[in-house]
PDB file of N, CA and C in Angstrom:
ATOM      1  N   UNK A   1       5.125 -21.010  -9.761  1.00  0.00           N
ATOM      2  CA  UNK A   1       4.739 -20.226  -8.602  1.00  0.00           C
ATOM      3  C   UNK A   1       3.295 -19.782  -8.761  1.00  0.00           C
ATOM      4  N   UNK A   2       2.968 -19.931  -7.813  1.00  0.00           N
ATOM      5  CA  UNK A   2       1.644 -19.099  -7.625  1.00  0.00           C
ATOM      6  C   UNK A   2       0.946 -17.875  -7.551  1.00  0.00           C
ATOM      7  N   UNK A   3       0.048 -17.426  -7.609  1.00  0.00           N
ATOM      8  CA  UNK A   3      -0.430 -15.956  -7.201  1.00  0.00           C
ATOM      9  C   UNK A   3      -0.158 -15.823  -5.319  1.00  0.00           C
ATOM     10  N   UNK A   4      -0.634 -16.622  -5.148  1.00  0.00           N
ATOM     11  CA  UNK A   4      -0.828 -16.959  -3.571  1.00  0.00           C
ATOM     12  C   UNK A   4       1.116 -17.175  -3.088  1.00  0.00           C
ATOM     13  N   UNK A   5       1.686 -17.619  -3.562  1.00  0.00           N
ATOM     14  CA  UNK A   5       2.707 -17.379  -3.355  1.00  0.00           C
ATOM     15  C   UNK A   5       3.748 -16.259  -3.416  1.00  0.00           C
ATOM     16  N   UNK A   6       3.597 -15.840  -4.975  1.00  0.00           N
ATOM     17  CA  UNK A   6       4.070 -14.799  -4.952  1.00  0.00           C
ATOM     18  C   UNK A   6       3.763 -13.327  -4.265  1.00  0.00           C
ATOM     19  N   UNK A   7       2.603 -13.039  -3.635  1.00  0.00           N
ATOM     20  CA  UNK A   7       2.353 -12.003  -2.571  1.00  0.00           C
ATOM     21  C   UNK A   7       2.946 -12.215  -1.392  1.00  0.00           C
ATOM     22  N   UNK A   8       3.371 -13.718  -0.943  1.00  0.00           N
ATOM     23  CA  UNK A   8       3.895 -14.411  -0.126  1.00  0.00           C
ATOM     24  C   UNK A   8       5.533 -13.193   0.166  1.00  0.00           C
ATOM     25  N   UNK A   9       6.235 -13.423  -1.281  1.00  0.00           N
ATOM     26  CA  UNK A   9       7.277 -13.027  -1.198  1.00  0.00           C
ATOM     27  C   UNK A   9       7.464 -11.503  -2.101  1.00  0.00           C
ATOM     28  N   UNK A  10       6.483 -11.110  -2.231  1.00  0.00           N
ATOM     29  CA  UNK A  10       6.110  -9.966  -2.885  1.00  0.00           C
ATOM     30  C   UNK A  10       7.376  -8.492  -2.031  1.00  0.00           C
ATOM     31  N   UNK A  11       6.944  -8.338  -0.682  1.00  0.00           N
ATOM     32  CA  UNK A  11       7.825  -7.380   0.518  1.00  0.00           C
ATOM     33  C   UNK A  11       9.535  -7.949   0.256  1.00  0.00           C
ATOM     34  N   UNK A  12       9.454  -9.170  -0.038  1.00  0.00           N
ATOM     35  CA  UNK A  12      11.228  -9.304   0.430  1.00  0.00           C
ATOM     36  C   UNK A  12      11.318  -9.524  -1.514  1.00  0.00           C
ATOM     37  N   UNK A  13      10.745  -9.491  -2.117  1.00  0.00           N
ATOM     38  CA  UNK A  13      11.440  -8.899  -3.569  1.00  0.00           C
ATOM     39  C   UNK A  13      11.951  -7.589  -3.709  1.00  0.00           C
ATOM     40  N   UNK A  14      10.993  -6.881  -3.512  1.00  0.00           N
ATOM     41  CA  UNK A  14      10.780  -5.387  -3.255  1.00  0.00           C
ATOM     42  C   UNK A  14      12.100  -4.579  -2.444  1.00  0.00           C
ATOM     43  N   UNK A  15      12.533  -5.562  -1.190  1.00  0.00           N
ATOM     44  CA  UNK A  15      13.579  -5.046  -0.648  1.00  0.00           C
ATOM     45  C   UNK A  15      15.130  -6.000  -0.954  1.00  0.00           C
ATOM     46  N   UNK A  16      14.708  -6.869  -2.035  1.00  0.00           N
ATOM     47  CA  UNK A  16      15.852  -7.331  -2.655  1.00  0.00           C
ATOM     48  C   UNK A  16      16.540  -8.279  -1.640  1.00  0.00           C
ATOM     49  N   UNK A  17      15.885  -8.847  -0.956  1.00  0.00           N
ATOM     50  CA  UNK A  17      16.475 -10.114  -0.069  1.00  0.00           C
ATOM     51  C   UNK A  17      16.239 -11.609  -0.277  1.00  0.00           C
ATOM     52  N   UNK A  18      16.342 -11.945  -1.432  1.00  0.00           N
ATOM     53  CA  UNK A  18      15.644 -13.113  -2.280  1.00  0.00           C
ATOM     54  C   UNK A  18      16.552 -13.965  -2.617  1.00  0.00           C
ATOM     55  N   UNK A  19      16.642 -14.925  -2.624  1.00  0.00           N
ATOM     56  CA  UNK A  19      17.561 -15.742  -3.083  1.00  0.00           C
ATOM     57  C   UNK A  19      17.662 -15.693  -4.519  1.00  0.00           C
ATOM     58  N   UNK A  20      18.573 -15.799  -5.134  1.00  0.00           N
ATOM     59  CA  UNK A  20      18.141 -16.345  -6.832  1.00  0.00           C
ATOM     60  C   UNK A  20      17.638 -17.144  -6.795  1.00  0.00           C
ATOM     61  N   UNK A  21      17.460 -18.118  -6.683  1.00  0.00           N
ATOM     62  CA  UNK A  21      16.290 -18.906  -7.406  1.00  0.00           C
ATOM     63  C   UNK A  21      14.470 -18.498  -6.838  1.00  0.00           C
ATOM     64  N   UNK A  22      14.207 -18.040  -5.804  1.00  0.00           N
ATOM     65  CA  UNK A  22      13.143 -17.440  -5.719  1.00  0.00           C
ATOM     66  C   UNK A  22      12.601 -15.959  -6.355  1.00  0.00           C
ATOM     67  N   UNK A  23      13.963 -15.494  -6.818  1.00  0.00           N
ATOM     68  CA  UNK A  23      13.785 -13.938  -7.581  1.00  0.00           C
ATOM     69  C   UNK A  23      13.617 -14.568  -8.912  1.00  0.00           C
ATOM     70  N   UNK A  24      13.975 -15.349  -9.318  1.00  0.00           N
ATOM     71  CA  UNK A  24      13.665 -16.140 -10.760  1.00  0.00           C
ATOM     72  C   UNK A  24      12.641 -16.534 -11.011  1.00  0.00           C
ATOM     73  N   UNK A  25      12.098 -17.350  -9.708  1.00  0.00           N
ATOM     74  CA  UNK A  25      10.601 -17.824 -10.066  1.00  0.00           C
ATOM     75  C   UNK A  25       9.547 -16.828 -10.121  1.00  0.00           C
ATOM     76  N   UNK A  26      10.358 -15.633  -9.481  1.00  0.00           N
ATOM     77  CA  UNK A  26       8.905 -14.829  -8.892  1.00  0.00           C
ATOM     78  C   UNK A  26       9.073 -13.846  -9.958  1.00  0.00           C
ATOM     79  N   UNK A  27       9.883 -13.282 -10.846  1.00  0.00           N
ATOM     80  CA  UNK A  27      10.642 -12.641 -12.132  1.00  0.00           C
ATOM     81  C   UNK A  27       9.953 -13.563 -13.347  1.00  0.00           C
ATOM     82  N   UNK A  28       9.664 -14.758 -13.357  1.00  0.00           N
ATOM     83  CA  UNK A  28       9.071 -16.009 -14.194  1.00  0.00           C
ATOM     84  C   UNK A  28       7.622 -15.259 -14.520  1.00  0.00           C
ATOM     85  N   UNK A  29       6.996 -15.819 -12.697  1.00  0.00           N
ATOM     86  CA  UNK A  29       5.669 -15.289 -12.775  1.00  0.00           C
ATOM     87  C   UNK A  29       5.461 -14.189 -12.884  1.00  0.00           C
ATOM     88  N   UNK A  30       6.254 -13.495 -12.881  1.00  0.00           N
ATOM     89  CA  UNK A  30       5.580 -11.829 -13.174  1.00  0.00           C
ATOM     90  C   UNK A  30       5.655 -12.019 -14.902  1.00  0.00           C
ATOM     91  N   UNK A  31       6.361 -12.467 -15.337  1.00  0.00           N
ATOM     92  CA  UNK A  31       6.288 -12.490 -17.178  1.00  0.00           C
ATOM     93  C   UNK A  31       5.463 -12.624 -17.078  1.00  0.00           C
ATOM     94  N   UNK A  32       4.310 -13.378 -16.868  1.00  0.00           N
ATOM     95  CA  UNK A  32       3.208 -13.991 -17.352  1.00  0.00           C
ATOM     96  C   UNK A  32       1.968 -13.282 -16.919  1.00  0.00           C
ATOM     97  N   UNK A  33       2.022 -13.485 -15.607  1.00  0.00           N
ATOM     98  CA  UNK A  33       0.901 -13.213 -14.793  1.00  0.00           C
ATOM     99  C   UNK A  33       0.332 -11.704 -14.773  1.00  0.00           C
ATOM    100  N   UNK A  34      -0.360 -10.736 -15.574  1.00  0.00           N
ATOM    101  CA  UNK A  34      -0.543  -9.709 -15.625  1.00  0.00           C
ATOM    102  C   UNK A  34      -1.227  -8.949 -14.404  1.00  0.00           C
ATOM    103  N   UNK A  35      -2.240  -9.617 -13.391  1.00  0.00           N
ATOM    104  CA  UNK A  35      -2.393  -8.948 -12.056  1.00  0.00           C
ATOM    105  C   UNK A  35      -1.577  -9.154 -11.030  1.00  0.00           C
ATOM    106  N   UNK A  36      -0.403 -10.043 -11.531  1.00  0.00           N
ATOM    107  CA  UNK A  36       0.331  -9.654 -10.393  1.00  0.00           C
ATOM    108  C   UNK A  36       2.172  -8.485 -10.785  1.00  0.00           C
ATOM    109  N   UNK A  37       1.904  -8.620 -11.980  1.00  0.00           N
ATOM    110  CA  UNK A  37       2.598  -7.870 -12.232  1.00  0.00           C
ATOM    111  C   UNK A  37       1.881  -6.726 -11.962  1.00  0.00           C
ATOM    112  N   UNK A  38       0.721  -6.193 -12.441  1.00  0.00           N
ATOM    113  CA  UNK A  38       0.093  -4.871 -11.771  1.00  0.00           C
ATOM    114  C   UNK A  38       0.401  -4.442 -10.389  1.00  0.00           C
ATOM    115  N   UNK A  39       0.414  -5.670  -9.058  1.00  0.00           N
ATOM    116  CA  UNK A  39       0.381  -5.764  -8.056  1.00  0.00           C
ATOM    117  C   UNK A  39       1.872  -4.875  -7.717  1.00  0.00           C
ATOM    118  N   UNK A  40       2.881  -5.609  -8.194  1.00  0.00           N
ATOM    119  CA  UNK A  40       3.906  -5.299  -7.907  1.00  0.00           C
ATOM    120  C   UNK A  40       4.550  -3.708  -8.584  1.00  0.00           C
ATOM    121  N   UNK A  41       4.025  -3.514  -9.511  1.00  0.00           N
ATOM    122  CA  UNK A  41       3.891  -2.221  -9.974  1.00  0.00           C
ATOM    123  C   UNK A  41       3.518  -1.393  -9.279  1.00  0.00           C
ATOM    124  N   UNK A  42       2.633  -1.389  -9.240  1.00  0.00           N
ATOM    125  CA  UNK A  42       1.687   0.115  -8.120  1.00  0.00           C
ATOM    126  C   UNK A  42       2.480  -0.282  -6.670  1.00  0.00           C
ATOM    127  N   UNK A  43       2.259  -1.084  -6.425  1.00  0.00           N
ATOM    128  CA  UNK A  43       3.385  -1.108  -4.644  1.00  0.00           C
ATOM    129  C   UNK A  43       4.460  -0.554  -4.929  1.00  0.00           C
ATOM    130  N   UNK A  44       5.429  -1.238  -5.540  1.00  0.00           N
ATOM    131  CA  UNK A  44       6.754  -0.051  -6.392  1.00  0.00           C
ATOM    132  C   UNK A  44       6.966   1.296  -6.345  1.00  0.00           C
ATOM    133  N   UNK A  45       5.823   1.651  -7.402  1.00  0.00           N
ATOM    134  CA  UNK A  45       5.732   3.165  -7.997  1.00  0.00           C
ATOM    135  C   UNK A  45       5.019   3.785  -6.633  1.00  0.00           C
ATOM    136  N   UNK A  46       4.131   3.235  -5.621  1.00  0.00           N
ATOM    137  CA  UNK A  46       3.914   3.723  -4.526  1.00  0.00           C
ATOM    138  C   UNK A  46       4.533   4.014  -3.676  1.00  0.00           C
ATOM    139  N   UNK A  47       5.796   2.827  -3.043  1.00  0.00           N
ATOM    140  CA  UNK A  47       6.910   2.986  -2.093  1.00  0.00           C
ATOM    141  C   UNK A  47       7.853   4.538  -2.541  1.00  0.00           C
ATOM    142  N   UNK A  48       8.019   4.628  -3.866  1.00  0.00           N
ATOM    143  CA  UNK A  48       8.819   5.433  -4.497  1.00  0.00           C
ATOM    144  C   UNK A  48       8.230   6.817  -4.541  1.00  0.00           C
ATOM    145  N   UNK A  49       6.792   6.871  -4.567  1.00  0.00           N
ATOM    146  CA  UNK A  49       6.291   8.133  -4.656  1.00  0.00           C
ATOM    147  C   UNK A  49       5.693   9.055  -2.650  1.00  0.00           C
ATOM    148  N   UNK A  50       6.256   7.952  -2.153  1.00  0.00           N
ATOM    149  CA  UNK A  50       6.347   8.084  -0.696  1.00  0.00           C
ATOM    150  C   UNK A  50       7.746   8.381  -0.100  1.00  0.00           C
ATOM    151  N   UNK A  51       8.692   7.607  -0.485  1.00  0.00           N
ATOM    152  CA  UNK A  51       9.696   7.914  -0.513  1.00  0.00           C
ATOM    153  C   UNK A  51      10.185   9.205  -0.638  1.00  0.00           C
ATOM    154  N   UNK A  52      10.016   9.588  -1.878  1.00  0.00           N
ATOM    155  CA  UNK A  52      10.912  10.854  -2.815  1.00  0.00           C
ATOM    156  C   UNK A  52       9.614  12.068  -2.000  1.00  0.00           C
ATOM    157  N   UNK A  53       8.623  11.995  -0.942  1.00  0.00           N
ATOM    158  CA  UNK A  53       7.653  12.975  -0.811  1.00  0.00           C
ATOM    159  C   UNK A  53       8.247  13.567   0.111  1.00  0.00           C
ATOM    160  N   UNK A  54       7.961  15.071   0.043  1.00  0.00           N
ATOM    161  CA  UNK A  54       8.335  16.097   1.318  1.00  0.00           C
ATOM    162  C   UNK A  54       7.139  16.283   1.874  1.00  0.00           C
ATOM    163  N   UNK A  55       7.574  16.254   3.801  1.00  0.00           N
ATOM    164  CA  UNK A  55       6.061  16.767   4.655  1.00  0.00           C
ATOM    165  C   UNK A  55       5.677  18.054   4.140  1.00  0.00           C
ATOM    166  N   UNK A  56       4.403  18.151   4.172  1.00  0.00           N
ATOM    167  CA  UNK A  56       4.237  19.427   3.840  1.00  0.00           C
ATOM    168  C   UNK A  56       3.077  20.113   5.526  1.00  0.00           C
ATOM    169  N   UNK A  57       3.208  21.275   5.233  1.00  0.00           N
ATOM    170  CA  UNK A  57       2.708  21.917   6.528  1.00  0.00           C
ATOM    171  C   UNK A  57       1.326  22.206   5.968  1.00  0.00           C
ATOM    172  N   UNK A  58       0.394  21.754   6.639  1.00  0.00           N
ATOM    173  CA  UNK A  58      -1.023  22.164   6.890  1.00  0.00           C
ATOM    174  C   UNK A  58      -0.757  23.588   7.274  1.00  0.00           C
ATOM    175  N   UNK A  59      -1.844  24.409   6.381  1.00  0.00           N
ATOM    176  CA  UNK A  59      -2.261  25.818   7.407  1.00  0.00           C
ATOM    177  C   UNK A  59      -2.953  25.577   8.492  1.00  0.00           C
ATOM    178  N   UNK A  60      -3.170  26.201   9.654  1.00  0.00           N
ATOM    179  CA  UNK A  60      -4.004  26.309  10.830  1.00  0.00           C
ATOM    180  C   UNK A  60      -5.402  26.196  10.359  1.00  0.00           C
ATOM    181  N   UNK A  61      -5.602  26.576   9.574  1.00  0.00           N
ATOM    182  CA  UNK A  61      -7.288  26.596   9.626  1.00  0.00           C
ATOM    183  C   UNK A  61      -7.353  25.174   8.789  1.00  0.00           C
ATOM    184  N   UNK A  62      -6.999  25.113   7.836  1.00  0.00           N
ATOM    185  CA  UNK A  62      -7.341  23.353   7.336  1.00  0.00           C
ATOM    186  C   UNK A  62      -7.329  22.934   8.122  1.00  0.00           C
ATOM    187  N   UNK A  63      -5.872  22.580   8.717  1.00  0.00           N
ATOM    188  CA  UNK A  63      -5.646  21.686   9.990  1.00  0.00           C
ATOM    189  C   UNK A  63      -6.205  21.098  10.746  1.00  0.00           C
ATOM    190  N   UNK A  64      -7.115  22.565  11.374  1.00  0.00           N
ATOM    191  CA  UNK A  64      -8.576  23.080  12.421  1.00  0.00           C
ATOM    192  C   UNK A  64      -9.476  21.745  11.605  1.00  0.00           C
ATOM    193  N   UNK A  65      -9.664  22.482  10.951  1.00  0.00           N
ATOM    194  CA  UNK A  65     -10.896  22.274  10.106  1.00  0.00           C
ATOM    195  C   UNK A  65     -11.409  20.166   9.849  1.00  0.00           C
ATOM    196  N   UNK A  66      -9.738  20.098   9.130  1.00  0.00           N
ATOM    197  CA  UNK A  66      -9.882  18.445   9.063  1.00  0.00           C
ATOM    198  C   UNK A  66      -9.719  18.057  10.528  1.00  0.00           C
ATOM    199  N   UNK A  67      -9.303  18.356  11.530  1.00  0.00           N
ATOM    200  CA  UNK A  67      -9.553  17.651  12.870  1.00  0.00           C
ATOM    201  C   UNK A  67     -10.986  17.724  13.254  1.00  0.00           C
ATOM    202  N   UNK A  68     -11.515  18.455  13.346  1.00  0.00           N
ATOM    203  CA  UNK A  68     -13.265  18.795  13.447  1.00  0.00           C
ATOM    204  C   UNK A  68     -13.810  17.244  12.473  1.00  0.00           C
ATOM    205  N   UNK A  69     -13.610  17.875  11.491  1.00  0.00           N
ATOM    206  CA  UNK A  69     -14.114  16.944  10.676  1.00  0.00           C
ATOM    207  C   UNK A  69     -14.037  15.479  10.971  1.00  0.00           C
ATOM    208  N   UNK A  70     -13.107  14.969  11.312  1.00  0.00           N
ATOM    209  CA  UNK A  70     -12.638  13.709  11.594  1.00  0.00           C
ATOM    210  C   UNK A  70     -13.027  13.545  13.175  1.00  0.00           C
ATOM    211  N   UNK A  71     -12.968  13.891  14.036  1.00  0.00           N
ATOM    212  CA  UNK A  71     -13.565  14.011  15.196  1.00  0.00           C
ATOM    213  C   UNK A  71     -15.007  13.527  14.947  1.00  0.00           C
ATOM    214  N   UNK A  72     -15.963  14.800  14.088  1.00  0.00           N
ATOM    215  CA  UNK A  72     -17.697  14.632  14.179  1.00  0.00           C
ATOM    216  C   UNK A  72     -17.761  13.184  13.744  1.00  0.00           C
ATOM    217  N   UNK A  73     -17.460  12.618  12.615  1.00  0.00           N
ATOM    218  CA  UNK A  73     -17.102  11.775  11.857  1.00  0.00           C
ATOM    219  C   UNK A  73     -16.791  10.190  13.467  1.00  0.00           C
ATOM    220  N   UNK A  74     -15.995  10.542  14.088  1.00  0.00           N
ATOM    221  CA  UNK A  74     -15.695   9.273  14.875  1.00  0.00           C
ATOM    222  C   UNK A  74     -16.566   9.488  16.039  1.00  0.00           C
ATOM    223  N   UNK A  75     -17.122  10.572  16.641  1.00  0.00           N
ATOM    224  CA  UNK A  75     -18.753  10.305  17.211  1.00  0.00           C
ATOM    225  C   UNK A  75     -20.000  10.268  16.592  1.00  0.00           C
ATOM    226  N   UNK A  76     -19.606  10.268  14.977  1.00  0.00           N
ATOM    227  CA  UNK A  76     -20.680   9.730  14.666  1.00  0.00           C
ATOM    228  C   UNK A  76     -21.108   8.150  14.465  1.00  0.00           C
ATOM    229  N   UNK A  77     -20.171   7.875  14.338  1.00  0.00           N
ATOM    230  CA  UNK A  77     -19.549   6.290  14.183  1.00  0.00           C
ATOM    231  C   UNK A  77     -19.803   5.727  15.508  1.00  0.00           C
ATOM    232  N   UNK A  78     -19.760   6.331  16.927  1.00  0.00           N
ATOM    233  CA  UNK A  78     -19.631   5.807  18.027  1.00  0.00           C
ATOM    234  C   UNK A  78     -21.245   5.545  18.079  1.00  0.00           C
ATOM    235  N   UNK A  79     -21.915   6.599  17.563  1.00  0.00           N
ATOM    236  CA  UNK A  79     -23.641   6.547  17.990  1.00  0.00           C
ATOM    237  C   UNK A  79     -24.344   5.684  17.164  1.00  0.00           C
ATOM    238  N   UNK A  80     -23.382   5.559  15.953  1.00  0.00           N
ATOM    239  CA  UNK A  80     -24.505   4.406  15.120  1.00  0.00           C
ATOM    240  C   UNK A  80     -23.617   3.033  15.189  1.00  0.00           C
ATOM    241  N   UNK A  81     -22.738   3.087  15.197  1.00  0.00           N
ATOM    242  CA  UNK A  81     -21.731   1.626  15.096  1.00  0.00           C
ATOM    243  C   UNK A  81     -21.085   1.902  14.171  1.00  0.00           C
ATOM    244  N   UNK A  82     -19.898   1.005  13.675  1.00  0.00           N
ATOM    245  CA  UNK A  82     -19.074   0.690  12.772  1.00  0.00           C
ATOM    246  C   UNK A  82     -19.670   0.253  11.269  1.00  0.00           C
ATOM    247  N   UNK A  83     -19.582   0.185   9.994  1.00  0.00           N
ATOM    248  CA  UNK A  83     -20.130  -0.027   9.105  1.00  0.00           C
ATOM    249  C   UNK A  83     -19.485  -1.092   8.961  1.00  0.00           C
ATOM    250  N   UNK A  84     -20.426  -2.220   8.282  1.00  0.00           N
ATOM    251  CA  UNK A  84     -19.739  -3.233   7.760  1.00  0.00           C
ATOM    252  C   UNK A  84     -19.289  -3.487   6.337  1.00  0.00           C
ATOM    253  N   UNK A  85     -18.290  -4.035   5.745  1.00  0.00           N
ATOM    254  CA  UNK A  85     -17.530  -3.725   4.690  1.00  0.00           C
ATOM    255  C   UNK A  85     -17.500  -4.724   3.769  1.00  0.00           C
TER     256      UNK A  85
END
């Protein structure tokens, strides 16, 4: 398997809808392959640390405050353009 493949099927490992023999190959390449085992790690430990999170309530004035912020921020963007990345 590939790198290019295995991101392929990276989402339906994750939610355990894999056939065996594609959870094998892709269980194979993760032995080996150390950035994509990273890959699949941090997505993991991410889904999970999103998961298990409680909303939490903004105070009014942050709240205030980051909407302002993000507002000046997207007319400022409107007057100069979009940045390229």
């Amino acid at each position: 398997m590939k790198c290019s493949e295995f991101l392929q099927e990276l989402t339906n490992y994750l939610d355990g809808v894999l056939d065996d023999r594609t959870k094998s190959e892709l269980e194979d390449h993760l032995a080996w392959c150390h950035n994509c085992y990273v890959v699949c790690d941090t997505t993991k430990k991410t889904i999970e640390i999103y998961r298990d999170s409680q909303l939490y309530e903004l105070p009014d004035d942050l709240r205030n405050r980051l909407r302002s912020a993000i507002v000046a921020k997207c007319e400022a963007r409107k007057k100069t353009g979009p940045r390229e990345v």
